[in-house]
Protein backbone atom coordinates (compact mmCIF):
# COMPACT_ATOMS: atom_id res chain seq x y z
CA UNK A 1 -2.85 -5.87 -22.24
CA UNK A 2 -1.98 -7.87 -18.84
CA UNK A 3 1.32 -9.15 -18.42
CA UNK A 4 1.92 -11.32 -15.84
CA UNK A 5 4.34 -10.19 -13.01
CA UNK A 6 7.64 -12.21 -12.91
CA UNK A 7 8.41 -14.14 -10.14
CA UNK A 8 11.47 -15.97 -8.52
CA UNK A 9 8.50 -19.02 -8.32
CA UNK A 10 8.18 -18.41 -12.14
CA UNK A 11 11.63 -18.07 -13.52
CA UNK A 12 12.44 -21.23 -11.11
CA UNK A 13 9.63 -23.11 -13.71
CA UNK A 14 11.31 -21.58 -16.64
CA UNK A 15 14.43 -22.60 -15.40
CA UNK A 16 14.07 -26.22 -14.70
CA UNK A 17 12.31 -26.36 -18.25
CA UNK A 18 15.50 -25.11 -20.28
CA UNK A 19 17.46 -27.79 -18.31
CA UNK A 20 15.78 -30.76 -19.15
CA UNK A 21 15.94 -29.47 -23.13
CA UNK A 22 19.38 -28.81 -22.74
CA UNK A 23 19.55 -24.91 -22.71
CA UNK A 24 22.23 -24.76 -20.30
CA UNK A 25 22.57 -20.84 -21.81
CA UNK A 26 19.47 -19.50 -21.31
CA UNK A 27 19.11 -21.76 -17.86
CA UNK A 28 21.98 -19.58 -16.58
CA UNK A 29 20.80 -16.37 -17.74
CA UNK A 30 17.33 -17.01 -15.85
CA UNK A 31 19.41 -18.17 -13.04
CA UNK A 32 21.04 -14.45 -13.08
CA UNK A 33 17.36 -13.09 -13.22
CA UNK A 34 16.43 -14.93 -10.31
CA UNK A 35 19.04 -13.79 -8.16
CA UNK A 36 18.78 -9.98 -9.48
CA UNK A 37 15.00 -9.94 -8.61
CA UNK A 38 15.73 -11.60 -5.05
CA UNK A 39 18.17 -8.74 -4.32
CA UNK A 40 16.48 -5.83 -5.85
CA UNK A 41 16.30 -3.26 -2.95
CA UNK A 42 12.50 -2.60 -1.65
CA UNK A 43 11.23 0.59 -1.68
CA UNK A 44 10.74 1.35 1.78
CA UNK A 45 7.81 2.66 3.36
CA UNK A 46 7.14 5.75 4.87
């Protein structure tokens, strides 16, 4: 089964749809996923 891989670009989407229903808790919850994904460490190379 493929799952699609979450994005900043996605959760943005998601985001801006819970807004214009009104969600305002779930819109800051994705927020908080956005921002953990941006600053997840990399695993370096090498």
């Amino acid at each position: 089964m493929d799952t699609p891989t979450i994005t900043p670009e996605l959760l943005k989407r998601q985001a801006k749809r819970l807004l214009l229903v009104g969600d305002v808790d779930r819109y800051l919850r994705t927020l908080g996923r956005i921002y953990a994904l941006r600053n997840t460490p990399r695993p370096a190379l090498g």
